[in-house]
C-alpha atoms as a PDB file:
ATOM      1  CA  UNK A   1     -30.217   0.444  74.151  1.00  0.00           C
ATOM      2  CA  UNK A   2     -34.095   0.616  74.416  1.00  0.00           C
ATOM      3  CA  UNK A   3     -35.862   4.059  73.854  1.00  0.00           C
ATOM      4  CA  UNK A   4     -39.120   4.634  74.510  1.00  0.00           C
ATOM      5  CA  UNK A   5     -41.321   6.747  72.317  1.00  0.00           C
ATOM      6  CA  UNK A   6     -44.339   8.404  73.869  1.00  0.00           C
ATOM      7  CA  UNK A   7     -47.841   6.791  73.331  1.00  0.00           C
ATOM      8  CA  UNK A   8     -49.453   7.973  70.048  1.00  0.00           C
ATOM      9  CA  UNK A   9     -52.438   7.275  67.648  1.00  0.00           C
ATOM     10  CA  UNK A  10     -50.423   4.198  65.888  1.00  0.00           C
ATOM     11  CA  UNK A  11     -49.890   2.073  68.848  1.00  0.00           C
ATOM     12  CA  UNK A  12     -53.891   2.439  69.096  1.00  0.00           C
ATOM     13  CA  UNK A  13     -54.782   0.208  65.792  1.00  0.00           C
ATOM     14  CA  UNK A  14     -55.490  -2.639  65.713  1.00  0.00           C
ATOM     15  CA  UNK A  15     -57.799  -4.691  63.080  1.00  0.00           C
ATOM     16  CA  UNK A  16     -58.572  -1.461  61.279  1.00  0.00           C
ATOM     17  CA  UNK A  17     -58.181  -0.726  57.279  1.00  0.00           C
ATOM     18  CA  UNK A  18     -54.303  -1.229  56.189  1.00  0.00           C
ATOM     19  CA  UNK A  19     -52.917   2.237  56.959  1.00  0.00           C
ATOM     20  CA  UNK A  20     -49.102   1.478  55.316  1.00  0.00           C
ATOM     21  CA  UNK A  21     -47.487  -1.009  52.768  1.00  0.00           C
ATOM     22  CA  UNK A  22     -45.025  -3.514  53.412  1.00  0.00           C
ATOM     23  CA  UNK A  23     -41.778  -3.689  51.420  1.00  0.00           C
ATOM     24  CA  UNK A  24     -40.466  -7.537  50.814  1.00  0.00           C
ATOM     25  CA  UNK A  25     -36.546  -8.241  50.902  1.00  0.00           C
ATOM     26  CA  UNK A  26     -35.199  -7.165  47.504  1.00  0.00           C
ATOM     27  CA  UNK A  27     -34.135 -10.284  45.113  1.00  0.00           C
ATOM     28  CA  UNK A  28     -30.810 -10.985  44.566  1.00  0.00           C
ATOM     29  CA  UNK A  29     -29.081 -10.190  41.728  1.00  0.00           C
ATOM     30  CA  UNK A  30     -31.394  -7.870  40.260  1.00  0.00           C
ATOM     31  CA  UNK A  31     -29.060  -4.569  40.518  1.00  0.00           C
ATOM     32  CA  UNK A  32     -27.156  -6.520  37.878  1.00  0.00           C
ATOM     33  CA  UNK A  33     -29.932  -7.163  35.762  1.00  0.00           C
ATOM     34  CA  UNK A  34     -29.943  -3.179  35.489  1.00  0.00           C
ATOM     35  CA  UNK A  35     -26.327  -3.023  35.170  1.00  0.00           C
ATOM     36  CA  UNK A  36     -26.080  -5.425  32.162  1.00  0.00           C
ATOM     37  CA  UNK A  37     -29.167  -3.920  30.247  1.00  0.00           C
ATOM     38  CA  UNK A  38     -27.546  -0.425  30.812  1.00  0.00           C
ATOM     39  CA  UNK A  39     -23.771  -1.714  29.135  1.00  0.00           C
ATOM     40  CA  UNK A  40     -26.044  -3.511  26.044  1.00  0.00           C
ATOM     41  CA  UNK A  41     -27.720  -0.266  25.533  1.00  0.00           C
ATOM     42  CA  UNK A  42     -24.171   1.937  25.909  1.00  0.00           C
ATOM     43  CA  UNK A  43     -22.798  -0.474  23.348  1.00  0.00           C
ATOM     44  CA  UNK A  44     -25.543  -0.438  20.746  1.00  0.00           C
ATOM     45  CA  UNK A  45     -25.401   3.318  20.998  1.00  0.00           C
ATOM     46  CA  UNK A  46     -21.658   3.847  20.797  1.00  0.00           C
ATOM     47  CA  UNK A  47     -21.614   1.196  17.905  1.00  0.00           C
ATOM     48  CA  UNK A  48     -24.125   2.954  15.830  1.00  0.00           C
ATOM     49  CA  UNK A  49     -22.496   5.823  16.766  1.00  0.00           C
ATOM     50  CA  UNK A  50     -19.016   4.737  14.755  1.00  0.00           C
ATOM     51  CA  UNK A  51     -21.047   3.479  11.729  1.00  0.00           C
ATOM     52  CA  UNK A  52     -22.689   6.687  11.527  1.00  0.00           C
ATOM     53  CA  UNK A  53     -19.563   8.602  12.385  1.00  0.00           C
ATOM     54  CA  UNK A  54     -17.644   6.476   9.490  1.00  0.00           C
ATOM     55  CA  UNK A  55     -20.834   7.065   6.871  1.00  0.00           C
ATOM     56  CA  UNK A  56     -20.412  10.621   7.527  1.00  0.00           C
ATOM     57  CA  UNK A  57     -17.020  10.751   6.929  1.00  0.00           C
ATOM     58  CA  UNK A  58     -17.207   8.717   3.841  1.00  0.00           C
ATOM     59  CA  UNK A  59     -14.262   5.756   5.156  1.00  0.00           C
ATOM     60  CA  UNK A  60     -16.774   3.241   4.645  1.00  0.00           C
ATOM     61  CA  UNK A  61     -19.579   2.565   2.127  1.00  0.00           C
ATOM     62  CA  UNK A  62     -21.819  -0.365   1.803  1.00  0.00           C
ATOM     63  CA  UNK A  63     -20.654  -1.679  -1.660  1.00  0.00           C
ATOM     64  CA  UNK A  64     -17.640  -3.646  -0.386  1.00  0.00           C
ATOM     65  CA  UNK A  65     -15.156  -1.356  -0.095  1.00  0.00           C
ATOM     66  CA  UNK A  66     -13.491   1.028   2.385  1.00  0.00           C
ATOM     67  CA  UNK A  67     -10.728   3.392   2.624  1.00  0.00           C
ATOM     68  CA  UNK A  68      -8.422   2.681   5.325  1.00  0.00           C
ATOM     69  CA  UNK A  69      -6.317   5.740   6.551  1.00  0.00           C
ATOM     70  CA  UNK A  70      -3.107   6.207   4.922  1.00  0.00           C
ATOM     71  CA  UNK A  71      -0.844   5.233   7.698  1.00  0.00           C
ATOM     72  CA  UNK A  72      -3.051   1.831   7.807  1.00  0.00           C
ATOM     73  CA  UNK A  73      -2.804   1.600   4.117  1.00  0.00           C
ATOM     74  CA  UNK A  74       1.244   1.916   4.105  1.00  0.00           C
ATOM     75  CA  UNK A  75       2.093   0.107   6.657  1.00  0.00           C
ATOM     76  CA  UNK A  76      -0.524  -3.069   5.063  1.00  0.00           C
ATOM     77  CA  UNK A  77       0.661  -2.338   1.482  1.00  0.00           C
ATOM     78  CA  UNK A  78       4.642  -1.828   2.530  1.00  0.00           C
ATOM     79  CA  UNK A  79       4.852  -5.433   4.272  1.00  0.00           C
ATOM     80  CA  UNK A  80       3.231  -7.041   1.150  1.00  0.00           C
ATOM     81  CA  UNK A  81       6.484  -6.784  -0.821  1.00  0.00           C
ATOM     82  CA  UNK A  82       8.396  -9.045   1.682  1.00  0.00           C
ATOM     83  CA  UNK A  83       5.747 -11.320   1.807  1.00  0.00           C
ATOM     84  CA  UNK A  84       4.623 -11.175  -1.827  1.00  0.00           C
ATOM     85  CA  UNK A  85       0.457 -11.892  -1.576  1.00  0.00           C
ATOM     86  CA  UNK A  86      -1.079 -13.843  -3.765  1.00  0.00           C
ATOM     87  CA  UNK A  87      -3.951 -11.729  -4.437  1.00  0.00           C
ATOM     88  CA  UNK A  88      -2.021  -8.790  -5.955  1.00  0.00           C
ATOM     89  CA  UNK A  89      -0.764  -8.609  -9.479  1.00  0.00           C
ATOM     90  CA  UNK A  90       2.970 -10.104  -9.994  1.00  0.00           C
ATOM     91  CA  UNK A  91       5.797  -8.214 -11.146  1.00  0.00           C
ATOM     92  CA  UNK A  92       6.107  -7.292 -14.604  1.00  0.00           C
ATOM     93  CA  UNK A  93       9.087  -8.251 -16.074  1.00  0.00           C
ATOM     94  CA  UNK A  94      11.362  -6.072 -18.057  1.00  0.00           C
ATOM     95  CA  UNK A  95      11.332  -8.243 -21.501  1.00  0.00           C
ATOM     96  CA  UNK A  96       7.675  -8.978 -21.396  1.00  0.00           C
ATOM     97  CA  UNK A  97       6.433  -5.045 -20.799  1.00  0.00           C
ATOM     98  CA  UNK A  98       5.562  -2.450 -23.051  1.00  0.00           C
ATOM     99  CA  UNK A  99       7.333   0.819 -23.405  1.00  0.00           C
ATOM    100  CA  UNK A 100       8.384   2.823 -20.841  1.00  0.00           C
ATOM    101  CA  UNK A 101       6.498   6.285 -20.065  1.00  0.00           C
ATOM    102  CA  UNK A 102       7.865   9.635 -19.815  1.00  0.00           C
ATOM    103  CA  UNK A 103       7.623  12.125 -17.715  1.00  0.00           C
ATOM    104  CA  UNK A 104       5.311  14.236 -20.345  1.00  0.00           C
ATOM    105  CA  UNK A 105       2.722  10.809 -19.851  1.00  0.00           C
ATOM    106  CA  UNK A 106       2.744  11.728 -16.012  1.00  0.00           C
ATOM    107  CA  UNK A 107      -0.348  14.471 -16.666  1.00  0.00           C
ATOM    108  CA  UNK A 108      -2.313  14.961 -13.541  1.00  0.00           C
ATOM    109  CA  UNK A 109      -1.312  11.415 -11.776  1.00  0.00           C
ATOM    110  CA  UNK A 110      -0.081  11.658  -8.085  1.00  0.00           C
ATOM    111  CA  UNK A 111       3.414   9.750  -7.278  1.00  0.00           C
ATOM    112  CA  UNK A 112       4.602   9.374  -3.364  1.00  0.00           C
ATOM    113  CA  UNK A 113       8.305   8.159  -2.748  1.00  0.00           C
ATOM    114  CA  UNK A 114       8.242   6.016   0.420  1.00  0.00           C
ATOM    115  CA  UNK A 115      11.120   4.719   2.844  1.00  0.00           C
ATOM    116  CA  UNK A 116      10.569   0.903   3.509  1.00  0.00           C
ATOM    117  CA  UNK A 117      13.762   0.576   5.025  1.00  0.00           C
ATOM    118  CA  UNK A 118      15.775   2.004   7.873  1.00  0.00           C
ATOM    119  CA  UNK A 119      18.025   4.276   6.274  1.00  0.00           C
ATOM    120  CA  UNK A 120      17.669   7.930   7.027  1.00  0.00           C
ATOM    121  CA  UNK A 121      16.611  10.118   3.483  1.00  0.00           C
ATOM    122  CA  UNK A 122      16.383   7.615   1.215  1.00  0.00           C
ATOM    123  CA  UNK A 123      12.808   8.780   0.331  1.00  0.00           C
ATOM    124  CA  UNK A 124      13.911  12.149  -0.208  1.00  0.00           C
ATOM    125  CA  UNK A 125      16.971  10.683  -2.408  1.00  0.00           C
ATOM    126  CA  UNK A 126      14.518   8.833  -4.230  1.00  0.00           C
ATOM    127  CA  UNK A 127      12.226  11.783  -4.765  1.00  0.00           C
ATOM    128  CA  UNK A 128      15.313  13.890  -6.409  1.00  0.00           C
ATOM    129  CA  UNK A 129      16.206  11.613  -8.317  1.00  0.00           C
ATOM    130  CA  UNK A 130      12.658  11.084  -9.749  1.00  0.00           C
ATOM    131  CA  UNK A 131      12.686  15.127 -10.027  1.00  0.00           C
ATOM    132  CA  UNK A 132      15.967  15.298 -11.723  1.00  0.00           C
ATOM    133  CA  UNK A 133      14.549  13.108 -14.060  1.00  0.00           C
ATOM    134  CA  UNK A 134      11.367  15.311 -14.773  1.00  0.00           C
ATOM    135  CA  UNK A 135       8.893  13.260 -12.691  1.00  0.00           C
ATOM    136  CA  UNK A 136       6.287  15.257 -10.023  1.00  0.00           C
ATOM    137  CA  UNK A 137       6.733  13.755  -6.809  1.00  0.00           C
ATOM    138  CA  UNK A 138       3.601  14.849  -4.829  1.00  0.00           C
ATOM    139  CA  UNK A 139       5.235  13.718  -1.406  1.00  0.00           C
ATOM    140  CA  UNK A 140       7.604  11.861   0.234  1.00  0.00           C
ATOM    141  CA  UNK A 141       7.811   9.538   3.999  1.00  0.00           C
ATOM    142  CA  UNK A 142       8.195   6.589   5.300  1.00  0.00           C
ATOM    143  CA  UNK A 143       6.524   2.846   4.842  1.00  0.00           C
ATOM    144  CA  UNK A 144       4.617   0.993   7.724  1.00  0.00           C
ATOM    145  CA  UNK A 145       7.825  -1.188   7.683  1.00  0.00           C
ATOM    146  CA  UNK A 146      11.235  -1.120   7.441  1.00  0.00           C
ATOM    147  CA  UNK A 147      11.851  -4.646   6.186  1.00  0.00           C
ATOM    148  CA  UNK A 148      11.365  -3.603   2.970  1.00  0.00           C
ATOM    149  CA  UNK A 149      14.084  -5.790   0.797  1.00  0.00           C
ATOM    150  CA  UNK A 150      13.218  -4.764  -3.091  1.00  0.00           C
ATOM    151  CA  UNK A 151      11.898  -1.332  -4.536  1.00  0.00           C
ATOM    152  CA  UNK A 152       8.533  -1.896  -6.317  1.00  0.00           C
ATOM    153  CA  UNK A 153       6.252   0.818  -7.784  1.00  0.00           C
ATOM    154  CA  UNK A 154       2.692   0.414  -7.072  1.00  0.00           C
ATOM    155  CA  UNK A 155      -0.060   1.456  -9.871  1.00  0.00           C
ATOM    156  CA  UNK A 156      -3.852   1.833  -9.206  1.00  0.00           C
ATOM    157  CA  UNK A 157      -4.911   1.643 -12.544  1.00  0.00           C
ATOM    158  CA  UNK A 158      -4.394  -0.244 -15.553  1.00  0.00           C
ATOM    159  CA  UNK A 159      -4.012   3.051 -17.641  1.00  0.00           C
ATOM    160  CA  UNK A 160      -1.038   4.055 -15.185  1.00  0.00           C
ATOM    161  CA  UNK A 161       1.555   0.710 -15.929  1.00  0.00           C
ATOM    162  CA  UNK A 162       3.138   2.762 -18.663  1.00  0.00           C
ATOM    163  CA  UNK A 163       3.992   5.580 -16.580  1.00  0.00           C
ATOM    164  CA  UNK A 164       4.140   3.310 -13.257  1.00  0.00           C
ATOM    165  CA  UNK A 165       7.244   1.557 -16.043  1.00  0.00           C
ATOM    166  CA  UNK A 166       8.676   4.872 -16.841  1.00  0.00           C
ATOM    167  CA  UNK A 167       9.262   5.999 -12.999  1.00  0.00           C
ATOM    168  CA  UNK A 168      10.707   2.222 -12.340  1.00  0.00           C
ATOM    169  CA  UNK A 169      13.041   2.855 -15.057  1.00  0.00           C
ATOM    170  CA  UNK A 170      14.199   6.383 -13.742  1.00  0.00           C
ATOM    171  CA  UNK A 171      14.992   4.930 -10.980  1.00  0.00           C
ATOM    172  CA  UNK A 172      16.995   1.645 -11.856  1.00  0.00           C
ATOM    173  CA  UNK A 173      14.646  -0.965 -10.791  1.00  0.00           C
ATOM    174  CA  UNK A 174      12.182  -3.518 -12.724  1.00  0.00           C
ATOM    175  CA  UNK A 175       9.514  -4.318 -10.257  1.00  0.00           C
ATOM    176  CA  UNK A 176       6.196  -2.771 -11.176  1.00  0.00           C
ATOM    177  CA  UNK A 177       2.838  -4.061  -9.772  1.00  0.00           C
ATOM    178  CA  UNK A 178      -1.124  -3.032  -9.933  1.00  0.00           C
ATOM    179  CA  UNK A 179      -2.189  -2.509  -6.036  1.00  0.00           C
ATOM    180  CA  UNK A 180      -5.093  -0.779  -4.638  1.00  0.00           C
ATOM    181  CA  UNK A 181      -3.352  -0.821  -1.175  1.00  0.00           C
ATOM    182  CA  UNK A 182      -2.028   2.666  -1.360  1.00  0.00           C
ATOM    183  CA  UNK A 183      -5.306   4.995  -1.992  1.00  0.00           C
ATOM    184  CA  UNK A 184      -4.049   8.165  -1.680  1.00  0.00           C
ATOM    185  CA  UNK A 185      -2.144   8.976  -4.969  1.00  0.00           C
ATOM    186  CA  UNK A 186      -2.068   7.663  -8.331  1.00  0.00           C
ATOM    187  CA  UNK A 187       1.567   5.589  -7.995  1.00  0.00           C
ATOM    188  CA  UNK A 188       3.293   5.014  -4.882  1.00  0.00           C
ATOM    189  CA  UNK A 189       7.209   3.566  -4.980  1.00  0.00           C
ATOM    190  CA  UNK A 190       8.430   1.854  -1.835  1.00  0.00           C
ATOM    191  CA  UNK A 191      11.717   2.021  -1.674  1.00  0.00           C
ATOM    192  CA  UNK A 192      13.599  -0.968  -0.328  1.00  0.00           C
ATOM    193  CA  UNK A 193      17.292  -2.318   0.614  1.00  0.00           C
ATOM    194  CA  UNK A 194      18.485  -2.715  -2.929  1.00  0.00           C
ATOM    195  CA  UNK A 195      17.632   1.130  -3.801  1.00  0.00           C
ATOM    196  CA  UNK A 196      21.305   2.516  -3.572  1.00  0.00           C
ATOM    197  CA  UNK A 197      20.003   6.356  -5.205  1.00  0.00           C
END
């Protein structure tokens, strides 16, 4: 279908000065040149973004050490007992440790009770029996796992074994072992199959 435009001043020039500019075909593949700069720059922003976001928030420092959230830290430090690591301290055993603590030792140390098994309350039965026994159990829940076969109390410190001993004994079991796995209290005691309450 051929139109025809009246006659004006542009179908007059001829050799005059260049009056427009000419646009060449646009190279191929360039759009995702643009494309892959802008996803480079979107991750270098969101990633500094986190660090500073984590900095803030004080879950990780530079020093080597970070502090995982406590359902992260449960569920790493409740499947270690099943498969025993190598890194963390072995059990103490009964003839070879000191004296027990007592409650009255406990002072201003934290103790959670968690489930590492499937049974319904047996963090809660733990906890009162820890209570009727004059311990202060801080809270209670459940373990990242419930494969949990052997109760173990978990210590931070090296001044906490005695008292980390005493709970053990309250409640009937042995296994006592220096962890950093659980940082949010003092002693933490996952409960496992062999806990009857």
């Amino acid at each position: 279908m051929s139109t025809r435009f009246p006659r004006d001043r542009f179908d007059d020039v001829a050799d005059g000065p260049r009056v427009g500019a000419h646009r060449g075909a646009q190279r191929r593949g360039r759009g995702w040149i643009a494309f892959a700069w802008a996803a480079l720059t979107t991750g270098v922003l969101v990633g500094l973004g986190v660090l500073v976001l984590a900095l803030v928030n004080g879950s990780y420092s530079f020093d080597g050490s970070t502090s995982p959230s406590s359902s992260a830290s449960a569920s790493a430090s409740a499947s270690s007992p099943a498969g025993s690591s190598a890194s963390a301290s072995p059990s103490t055993p009964a003839s070879q440790a000191p004296a027990a603590g007592t409650p009255a030792d406990q002072g201003a140390t934290t103790v959670v009770v968690l489930n590492g098994t499937s049974t319904t309350g047996l963090a809660a039965k733990g906890s009162a029996a820890l209570t009727a026994a004059g311990w202060k159990v801080t809270s209670t829940g459940d373990a990242g796992t419930t494969g949990t076969t052997s109760t173990i109390v978990y210590y931070q410190q090296a001044a906490q074994a005695t008292v980390a001993r005493g709970i053990a004994k309250s409640l009937g079991v042995t296994a006592v072992q220096q962890s950093a796995a659980f940082p949010n209290a003092d002693i933490s005691v996952v409960l496992g199959a062999d806990y009857t309450g």
